[in-house]
PDB file of N, CA and C in Angstrom:
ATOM      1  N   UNK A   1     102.985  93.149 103.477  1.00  0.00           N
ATOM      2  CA  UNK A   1     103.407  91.947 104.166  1.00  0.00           C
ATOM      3  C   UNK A   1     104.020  92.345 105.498  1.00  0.00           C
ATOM      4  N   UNK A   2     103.959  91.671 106.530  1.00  0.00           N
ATOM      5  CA  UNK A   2     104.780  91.876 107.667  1.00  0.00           C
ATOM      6  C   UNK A   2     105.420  91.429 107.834  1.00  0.00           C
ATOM      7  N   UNK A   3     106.864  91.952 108.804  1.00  0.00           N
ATOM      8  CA  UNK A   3     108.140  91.515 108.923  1.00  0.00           C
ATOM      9  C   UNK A   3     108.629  89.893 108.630  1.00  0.00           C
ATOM     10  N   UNK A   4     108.145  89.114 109.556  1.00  0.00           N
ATOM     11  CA  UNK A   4     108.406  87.880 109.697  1.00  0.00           C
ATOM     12  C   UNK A   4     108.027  87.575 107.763  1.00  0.00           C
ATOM     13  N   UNK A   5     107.330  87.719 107.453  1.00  0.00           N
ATOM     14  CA  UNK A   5     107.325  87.307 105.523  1.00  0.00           C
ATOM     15  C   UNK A   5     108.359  87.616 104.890  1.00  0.00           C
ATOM     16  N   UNK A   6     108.957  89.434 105.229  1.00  0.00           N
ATOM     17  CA  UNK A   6     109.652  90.025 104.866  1.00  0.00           C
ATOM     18  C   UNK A   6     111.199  89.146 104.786  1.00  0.00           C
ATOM     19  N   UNK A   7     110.833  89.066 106.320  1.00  0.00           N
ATOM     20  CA  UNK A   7     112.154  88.159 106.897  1.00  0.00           C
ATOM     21  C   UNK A   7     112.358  86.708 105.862  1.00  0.00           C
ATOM     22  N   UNK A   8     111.369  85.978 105.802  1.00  0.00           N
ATOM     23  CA  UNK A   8     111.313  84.688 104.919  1.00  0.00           C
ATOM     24  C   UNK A   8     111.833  85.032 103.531  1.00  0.00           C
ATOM     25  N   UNK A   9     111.206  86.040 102.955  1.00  0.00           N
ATOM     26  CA  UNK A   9     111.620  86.150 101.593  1.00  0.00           C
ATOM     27  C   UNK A   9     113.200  86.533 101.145  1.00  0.00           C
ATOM     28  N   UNK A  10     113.704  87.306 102.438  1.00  0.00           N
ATOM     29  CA  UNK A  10     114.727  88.031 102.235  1.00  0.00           C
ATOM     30  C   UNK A  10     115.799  87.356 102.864  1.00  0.00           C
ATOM     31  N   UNK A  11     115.603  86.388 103.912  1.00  0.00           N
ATOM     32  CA  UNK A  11     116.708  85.575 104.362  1.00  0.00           C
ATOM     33  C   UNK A  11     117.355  86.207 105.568  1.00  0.00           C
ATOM     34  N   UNK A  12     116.792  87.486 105.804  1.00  0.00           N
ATOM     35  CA  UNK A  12     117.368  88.387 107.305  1.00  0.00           C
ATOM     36  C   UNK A  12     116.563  88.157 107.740  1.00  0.00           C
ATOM     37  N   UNK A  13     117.008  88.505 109.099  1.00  0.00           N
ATOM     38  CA  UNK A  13     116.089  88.241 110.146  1.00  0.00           C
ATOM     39  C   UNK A  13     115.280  89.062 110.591  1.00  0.00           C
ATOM     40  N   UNK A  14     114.103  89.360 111.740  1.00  0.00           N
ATOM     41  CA  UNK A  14     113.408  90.650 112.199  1.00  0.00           C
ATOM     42  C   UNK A  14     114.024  91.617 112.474  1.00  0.00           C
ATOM     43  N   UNK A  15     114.902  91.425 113.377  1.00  0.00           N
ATOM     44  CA  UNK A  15     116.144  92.277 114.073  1.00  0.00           C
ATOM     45  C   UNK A  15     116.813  93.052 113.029  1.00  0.00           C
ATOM     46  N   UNK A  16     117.264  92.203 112.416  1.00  0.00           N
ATOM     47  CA  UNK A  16     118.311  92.784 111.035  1.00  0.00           C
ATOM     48  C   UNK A  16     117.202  94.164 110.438  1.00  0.00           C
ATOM     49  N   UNK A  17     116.030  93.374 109.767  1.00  0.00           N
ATOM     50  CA  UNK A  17     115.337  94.516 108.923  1.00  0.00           C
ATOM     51  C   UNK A  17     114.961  95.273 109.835  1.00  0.00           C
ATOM     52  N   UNK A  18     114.665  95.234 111.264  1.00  0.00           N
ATOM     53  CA  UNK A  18     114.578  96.948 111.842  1.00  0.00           C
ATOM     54  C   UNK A  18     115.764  97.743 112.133  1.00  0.00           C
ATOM     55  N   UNK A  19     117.050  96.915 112.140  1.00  0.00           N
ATOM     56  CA  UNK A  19     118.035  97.649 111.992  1.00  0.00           C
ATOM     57  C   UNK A  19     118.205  98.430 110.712  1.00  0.00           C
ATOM     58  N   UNK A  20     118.078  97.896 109.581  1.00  0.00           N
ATOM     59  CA  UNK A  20     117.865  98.546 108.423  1.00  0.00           C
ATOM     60  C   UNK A  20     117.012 100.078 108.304  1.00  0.00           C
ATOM     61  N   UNK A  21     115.973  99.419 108.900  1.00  0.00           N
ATOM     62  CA  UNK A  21     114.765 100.539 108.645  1.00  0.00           C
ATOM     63  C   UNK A  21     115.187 102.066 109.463  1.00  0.00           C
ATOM     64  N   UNK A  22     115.979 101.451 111.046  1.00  0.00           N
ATOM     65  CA  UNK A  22     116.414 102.219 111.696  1.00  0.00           C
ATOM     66  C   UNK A  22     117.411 103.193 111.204  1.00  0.00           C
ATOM     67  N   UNK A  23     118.741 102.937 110.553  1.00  0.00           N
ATOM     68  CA  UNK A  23     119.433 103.436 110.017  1.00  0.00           C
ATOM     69  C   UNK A  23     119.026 103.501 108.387  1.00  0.00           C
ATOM     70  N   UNK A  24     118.102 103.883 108.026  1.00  0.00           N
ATOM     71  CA  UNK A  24     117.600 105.027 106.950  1.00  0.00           C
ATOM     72  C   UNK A  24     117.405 104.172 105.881  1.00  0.00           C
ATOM     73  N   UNK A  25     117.788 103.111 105.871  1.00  0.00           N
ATOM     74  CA  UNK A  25     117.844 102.058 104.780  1.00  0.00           C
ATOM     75  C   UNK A  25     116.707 102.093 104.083  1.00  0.00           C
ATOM     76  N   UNK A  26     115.387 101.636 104.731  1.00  0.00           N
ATOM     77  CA  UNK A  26     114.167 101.489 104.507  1.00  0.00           C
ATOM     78  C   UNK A  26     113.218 102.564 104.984  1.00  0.00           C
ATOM     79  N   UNK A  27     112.880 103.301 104.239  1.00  0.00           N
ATOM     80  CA  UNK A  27     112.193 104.559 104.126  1.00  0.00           C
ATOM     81  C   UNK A  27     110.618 104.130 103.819  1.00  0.00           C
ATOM     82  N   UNK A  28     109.853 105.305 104.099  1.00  0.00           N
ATOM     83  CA  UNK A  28     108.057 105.443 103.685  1.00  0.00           C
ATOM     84  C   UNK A  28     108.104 104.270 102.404  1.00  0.00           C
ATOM     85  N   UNK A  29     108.791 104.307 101.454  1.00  0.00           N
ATOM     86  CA  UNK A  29     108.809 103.363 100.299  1.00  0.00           C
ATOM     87  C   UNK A  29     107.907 101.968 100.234  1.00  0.00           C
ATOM     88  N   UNK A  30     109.104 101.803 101.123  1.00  0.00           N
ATOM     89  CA  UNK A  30     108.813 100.480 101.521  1.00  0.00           C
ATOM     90  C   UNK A  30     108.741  99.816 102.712  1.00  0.00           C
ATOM     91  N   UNK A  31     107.987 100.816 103.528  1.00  0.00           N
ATOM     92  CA  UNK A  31     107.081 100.340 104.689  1.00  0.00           C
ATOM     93  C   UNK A  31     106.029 101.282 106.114  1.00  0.00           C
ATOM     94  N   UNK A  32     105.179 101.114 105.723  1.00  0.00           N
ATOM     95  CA  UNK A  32     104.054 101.989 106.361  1.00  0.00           C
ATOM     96  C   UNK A  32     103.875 101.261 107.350  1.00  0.00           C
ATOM     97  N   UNK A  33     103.041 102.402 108.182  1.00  0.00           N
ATOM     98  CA  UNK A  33     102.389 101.514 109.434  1.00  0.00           C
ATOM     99  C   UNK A  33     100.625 101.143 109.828  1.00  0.00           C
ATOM    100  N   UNK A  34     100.519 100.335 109.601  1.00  0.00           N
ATOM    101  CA  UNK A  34      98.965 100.464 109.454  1.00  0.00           C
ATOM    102  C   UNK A  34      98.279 100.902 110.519  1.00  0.00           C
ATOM    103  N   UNK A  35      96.933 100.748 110.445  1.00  0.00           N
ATOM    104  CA  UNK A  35      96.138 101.087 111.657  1.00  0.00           C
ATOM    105  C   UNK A  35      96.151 100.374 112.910  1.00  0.00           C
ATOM    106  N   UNK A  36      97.023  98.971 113.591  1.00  0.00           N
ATOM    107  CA  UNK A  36      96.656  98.786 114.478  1.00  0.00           C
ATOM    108  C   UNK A  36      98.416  98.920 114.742  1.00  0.00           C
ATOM    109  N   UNK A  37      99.058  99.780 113.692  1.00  0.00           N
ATOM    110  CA  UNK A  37     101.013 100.213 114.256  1.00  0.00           C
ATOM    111  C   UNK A  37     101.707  98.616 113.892  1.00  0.00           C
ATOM    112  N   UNK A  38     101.179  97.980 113.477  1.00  0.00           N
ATOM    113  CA  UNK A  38     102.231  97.246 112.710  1.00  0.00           C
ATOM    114  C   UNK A  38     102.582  98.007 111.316  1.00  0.00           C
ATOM    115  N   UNK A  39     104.349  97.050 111.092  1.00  0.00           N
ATOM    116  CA  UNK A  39     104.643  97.638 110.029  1.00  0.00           C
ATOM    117  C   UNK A  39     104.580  96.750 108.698  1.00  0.00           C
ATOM    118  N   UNK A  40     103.974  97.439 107.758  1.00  0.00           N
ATOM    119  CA  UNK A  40     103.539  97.028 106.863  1.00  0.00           C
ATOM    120  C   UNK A  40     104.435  97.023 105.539  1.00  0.00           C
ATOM    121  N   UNK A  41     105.245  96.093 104.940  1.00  0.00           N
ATOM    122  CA  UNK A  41     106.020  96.322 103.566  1.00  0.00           C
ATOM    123  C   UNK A  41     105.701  95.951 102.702  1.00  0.00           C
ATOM    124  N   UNK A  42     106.148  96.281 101.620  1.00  0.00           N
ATOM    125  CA  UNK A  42     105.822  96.340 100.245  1.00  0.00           C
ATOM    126  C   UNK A  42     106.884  95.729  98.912  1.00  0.00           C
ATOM    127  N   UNK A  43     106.414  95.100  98.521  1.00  0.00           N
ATOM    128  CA  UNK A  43     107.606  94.254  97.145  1.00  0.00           C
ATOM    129  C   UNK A  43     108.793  94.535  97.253  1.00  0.00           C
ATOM    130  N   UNK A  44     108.831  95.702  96.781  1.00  0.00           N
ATOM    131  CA  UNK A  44     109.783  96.574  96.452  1.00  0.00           C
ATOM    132  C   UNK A  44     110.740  96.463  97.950  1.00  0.00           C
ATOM    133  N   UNK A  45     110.356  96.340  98.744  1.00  0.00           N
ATOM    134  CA  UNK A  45     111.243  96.286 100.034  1.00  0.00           C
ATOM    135  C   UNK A  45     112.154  94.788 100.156  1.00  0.00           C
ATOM    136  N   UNK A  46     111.352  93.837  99.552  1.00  0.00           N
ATOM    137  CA  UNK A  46     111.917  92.776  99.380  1.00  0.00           C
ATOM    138  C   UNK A  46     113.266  92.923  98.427  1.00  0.00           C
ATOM    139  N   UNK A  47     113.219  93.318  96.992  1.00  0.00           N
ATOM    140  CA  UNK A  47     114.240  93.722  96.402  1.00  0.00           C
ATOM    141  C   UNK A  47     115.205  94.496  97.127  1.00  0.00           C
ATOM    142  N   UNK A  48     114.650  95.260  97.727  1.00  0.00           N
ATOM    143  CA  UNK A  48     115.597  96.706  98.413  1.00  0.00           C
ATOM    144  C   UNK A  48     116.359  95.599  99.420  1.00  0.00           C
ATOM    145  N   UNK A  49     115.867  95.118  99.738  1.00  0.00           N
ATOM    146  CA  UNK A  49     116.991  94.514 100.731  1.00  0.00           C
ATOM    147  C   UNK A  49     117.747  93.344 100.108  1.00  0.00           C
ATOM    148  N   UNK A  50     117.121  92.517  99.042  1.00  0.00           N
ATOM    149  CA  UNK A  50     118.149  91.886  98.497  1.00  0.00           C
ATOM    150  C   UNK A  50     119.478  92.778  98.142  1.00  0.00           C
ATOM    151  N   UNK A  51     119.213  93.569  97.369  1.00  0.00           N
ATOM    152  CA  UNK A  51     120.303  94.935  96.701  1.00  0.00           C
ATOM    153  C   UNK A  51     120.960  94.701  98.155  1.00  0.00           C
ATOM    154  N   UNK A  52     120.602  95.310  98.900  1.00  0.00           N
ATOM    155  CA  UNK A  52     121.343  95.757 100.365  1.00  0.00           C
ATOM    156  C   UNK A  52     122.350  94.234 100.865  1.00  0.00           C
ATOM    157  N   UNK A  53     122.118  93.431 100.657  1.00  0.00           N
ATOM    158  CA  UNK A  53     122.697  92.173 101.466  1.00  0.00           C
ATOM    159  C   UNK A  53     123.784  91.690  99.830  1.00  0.00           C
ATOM    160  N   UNK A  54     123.631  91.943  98.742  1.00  0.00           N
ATOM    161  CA  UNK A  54     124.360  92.105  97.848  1.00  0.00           C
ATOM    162  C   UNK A  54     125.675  93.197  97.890  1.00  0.00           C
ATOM    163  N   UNK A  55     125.216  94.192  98.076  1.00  0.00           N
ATOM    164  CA  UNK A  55     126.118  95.031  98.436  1.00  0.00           C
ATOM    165  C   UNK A  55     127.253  94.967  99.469  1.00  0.00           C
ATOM    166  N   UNK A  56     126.501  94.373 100.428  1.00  0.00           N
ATOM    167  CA  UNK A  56     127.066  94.548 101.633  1.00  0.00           C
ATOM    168  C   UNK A  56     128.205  93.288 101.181  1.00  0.00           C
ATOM    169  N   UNK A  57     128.154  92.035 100.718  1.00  0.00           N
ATOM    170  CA  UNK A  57     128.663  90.813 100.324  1.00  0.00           C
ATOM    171  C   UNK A  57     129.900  90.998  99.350  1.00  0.00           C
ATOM    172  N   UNK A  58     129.793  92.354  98.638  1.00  0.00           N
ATOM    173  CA  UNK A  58     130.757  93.140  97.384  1.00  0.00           C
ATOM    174  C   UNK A  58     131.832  93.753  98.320  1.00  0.00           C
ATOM    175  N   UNK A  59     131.411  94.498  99.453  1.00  0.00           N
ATOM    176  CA  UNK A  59     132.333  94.867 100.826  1.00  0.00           C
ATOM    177  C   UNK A  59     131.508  96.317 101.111  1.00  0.00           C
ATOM    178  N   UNK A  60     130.767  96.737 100.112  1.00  0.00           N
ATOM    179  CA  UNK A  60     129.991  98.070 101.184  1.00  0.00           C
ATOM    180  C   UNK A  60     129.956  97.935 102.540  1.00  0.00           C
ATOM    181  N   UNK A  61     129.993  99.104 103.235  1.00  0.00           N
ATOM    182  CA  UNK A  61     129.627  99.034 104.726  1.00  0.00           C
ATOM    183  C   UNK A  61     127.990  99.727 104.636  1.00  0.00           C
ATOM    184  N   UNK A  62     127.071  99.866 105.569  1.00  0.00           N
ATOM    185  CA  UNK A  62     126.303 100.672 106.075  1.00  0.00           C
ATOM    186  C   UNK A  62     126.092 102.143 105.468  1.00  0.00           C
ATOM    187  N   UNK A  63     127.573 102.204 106.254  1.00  0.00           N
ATOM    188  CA  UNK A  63     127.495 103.767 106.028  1.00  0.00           C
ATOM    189  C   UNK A  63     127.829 104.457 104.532  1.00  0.00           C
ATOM    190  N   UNK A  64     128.273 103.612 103.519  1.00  0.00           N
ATOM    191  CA  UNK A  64     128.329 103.539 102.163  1.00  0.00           C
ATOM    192  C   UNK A  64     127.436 103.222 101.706  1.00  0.00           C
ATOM    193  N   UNK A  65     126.581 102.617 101.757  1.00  0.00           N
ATOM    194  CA  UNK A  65     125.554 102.037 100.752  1.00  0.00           C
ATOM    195  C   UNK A  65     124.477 103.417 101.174  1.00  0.00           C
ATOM    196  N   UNK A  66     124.394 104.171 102.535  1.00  0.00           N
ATOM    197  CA  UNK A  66     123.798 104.970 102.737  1.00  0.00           C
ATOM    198  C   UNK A  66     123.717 106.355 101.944  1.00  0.00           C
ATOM    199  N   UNK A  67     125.157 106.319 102.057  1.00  0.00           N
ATOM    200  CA  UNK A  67     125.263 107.578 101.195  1.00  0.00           C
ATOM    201  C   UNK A  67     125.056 107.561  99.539  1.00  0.00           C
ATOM    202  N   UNK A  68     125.720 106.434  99.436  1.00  0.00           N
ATOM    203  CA  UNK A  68     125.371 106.283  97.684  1.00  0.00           C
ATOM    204  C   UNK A  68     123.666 106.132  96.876  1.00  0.00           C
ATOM    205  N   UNK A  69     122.881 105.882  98.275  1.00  0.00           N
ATOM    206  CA  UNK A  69     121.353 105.945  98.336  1.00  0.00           C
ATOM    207  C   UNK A  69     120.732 106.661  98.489  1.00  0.00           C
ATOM    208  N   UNK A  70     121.123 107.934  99.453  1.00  0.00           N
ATOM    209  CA  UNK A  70     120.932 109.463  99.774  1.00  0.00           C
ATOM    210  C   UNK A  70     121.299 110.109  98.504  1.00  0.00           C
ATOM    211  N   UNK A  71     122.630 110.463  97.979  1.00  0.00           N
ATOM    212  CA  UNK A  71     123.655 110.845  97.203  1.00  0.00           C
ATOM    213  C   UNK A  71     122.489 110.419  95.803  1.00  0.00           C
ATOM    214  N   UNK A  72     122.239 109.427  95.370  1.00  0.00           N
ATOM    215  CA  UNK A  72     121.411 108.994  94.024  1.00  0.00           C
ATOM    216  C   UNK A  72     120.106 108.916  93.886  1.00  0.00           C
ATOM    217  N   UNK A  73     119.063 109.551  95.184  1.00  0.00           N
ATOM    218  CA  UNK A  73     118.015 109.757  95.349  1.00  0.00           C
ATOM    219  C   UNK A  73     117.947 111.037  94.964  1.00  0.00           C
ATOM    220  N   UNK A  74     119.155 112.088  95.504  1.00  0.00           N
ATOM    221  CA  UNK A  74     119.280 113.611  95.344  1.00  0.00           C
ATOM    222  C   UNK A  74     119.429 113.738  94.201  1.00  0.00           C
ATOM    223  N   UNK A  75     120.129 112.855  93.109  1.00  0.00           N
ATOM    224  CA  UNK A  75     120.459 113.556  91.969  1.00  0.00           C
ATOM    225  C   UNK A  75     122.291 113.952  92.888  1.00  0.00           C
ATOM    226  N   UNK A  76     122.865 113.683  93.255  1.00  0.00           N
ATOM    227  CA  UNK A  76     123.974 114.513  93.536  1.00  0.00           C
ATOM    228  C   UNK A  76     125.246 113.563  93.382  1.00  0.00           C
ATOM    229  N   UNK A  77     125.470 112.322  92.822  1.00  0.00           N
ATOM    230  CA  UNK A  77     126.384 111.632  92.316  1.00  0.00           C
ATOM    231  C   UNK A  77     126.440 111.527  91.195  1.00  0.00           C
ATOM    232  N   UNK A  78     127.490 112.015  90.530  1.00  0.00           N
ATOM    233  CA  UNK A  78     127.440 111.864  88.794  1.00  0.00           C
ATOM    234  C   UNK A  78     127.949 110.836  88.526  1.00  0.00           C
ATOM    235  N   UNK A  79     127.958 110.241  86.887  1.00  0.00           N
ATOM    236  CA  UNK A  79     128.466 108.995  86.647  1.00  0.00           C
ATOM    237  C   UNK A  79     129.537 109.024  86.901  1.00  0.00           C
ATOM    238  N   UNK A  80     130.144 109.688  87.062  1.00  0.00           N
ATOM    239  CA  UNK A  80     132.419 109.495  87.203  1.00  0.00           C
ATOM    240  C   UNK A  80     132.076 109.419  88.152  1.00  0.00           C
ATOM    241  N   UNK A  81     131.530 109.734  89.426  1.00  0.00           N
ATOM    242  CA  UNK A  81     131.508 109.350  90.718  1.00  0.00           C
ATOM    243  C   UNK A  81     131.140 108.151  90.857  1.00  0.00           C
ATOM    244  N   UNK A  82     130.205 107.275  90.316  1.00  0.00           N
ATOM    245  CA  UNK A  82     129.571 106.187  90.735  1.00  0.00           C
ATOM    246  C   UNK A  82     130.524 105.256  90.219  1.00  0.00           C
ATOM    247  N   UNK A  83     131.154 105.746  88.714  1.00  0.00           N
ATOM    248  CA  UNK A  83     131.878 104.805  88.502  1.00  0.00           C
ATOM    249  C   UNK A  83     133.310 104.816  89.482  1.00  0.00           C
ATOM    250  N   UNK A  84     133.543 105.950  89.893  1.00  0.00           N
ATOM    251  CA  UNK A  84     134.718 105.661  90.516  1.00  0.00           C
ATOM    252  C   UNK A  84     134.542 104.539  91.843  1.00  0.00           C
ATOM    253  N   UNK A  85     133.259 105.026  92.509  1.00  0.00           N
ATOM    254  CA  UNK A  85     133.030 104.121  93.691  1.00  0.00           C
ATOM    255  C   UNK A  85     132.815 102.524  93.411  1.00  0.00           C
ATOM    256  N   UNK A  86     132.362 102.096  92.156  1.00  0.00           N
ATOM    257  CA  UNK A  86     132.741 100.967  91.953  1.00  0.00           C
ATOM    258  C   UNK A  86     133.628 100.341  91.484  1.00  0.00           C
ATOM    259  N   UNK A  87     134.464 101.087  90.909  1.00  0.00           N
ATOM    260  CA  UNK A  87     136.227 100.840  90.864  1.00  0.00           C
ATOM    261  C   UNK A  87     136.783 100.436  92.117  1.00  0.00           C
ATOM    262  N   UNK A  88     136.967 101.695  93.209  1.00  0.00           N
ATOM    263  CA  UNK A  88     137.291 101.113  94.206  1.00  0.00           C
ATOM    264  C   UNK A  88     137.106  99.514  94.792  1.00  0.00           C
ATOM    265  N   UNK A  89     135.660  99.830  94.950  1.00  0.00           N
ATOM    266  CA  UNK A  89     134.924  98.439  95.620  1.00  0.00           C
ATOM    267  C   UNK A  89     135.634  96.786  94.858  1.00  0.00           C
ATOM    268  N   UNK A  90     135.931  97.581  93.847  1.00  0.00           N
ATOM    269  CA  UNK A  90     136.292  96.355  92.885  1.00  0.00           C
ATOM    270  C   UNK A  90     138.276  96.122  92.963  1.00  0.00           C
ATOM    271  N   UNK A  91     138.758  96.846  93.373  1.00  0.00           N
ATOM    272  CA  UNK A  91     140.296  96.715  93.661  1.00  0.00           C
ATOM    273  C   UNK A  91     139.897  96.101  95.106  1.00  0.00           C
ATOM    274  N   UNK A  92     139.204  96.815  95.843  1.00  0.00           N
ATOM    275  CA  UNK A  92     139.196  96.151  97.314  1.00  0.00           C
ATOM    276  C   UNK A  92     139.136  94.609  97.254  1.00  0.00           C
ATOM    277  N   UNK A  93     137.817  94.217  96.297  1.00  0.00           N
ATOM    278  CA  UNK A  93     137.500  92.709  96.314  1.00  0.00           C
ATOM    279  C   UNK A  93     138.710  92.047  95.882  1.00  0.00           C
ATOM    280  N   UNK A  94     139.153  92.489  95.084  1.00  0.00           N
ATOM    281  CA  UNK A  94     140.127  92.173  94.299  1.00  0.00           C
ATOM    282  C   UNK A  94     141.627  91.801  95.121  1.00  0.00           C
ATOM    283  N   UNK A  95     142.075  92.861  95.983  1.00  0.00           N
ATOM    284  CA  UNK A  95     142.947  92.350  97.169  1.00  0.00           C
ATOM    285  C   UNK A  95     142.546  91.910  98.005  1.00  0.00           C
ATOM    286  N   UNK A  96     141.085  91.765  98.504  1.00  0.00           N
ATOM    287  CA  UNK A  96     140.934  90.537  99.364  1.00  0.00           C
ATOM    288  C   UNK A  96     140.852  89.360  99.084  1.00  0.00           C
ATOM    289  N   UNK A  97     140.365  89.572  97.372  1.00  0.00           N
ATOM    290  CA  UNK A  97     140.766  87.591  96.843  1.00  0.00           C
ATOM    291  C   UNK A  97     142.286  87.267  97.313  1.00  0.00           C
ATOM    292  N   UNK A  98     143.470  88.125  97.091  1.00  0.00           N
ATOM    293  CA  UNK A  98     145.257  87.930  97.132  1.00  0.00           C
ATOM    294  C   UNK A  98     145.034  87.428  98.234  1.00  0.00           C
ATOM    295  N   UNK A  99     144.448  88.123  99.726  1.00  0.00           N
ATOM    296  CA  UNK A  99     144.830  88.029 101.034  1.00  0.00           C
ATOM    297  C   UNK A  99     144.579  86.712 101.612  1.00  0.00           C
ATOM    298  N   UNK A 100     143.010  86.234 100.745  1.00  0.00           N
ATOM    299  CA  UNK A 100     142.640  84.986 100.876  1.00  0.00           C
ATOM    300  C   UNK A 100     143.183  83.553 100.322  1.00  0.00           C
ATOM    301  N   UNK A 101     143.762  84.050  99.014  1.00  0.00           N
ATOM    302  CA  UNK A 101     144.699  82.968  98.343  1.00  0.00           C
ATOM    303  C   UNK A 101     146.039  82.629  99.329  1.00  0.00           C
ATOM    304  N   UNK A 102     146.348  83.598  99.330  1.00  0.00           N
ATOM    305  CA  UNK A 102     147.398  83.815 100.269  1.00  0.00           C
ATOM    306  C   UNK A 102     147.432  82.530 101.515  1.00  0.00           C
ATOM    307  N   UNK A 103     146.268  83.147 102.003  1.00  0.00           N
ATOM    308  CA  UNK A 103     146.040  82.331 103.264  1.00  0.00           C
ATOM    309  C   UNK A 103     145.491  81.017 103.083  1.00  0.00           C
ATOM    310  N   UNK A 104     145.046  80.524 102.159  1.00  0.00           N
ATOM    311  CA  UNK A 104     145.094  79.373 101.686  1.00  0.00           C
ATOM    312  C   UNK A 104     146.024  78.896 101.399  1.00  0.00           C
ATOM    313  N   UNK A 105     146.980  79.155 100.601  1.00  0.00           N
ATOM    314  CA  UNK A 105     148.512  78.515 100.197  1.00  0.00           C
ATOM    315  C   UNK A 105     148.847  78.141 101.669  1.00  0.00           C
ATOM    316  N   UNK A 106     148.977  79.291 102.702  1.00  0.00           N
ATOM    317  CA  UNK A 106     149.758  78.521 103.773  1.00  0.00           C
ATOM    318  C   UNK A 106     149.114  77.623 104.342  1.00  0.00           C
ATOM    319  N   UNK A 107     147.617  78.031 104.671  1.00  0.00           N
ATOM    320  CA  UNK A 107     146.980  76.629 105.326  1.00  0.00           C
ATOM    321  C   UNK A 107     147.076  75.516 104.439  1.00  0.00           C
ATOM    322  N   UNK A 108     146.998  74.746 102.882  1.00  0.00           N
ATOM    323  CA  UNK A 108     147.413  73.757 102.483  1.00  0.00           C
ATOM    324  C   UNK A 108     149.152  73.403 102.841  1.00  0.00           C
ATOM    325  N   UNK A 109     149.853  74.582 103.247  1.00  0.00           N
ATOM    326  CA  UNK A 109     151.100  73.649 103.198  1.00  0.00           C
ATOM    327  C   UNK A 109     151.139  73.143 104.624  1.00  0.00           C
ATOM    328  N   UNK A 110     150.363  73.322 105.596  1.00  0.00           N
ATOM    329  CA  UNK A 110     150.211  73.465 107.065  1.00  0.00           C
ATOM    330  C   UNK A 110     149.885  71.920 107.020  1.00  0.00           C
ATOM    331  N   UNK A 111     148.312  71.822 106.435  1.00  0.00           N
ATOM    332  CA  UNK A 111     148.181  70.728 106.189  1.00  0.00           C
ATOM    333  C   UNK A 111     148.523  69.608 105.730  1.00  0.00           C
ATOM    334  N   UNK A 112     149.691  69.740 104.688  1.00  0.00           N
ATOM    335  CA  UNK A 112     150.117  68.842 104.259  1.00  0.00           C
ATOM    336  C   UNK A 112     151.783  68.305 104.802  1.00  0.00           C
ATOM    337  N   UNK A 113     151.828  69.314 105.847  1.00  0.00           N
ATOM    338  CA  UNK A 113     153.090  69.023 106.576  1.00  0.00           C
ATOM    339  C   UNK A 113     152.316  68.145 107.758  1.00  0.00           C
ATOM    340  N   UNK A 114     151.130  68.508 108.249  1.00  0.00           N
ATOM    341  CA  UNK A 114     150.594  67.531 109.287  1.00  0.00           C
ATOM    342  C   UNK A 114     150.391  65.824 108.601  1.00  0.00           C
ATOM    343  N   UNK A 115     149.772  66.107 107.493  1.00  0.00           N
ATOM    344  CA  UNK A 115     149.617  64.957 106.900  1.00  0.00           C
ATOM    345  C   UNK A 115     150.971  64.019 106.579  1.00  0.00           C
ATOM    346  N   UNK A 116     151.928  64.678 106.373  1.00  0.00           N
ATOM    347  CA  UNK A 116     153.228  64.267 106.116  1.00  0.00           C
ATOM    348  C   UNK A 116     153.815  63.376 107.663  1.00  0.00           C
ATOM    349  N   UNK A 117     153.290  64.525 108.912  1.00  0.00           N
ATOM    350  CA  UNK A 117     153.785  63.844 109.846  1.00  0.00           C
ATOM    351  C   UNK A 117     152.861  62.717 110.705  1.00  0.00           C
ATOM    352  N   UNK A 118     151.556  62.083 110.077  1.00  0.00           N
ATOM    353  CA  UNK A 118     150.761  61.155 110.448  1.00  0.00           C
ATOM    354  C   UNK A 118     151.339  60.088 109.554  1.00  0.00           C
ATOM    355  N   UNK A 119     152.051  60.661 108.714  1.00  0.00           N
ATOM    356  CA  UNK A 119     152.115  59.165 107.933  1.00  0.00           C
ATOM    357  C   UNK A 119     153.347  58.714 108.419  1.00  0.00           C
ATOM    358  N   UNK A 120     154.104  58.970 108.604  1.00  0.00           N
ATOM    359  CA  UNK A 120     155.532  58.864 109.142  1.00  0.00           C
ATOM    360  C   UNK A 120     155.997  58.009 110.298  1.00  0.00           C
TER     361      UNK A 120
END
């Protein structure tokens, strides 16, 4: 399939998936170049980038999801490693829910002090 499909199925845009492809994301796997140099992808690229826009949504950066993709292609992350890295990821989410509650509490009392002073 070519990009623009790619793009439809996956919800990123052109730009986005050659940024991907650029920074190592998307490998020979899942996408060749045919004979007239367009690039050509494959199923599996569709998934691969769902995973990728999942990840990224959990709080991976780039440069994490890279290595843990390099790192588990090699064989060179063991399970205590993987599990530790999703421990982390998971305290992180976890204090950014606080930071966000947080900031909700004050914006409802914000609001309801404005509301207090329309009615008044």
């Amino acid at each position: 399939m070519r990009i623009n499909t790619l793009a439809q199925k996956t919800g990123l845009t052109a730009p986005a998936i050659r940024f991907y492809e650029k920074e190592g994301l998307l490998d020979a796997r899942h996408v060749q170049r045919g004979e007239n140099n367009y690039r050509e992808y494959c199923q599996e690229a569709v998934e691969h980038l769902q995973l990728i826009k999942k990840v990224q949504t959990a709080g991976f950066t780039i440069s994490e999801i890279k290595e843990v993709i390099q790192a588990d292609e090699a064989n060179e992350l063991s399970l205590s490693r993987k599990v530790e890295i999703l421990r982390q990821k998971m305290q992180e989410i976890e204090r950014k829910q606080n930071e966000l509650e947080q900031v909700q509490t004050h914006i409802s009392r914000m609001l309801a002090n404005k509301l207090a002073l329309m009615e008044a």
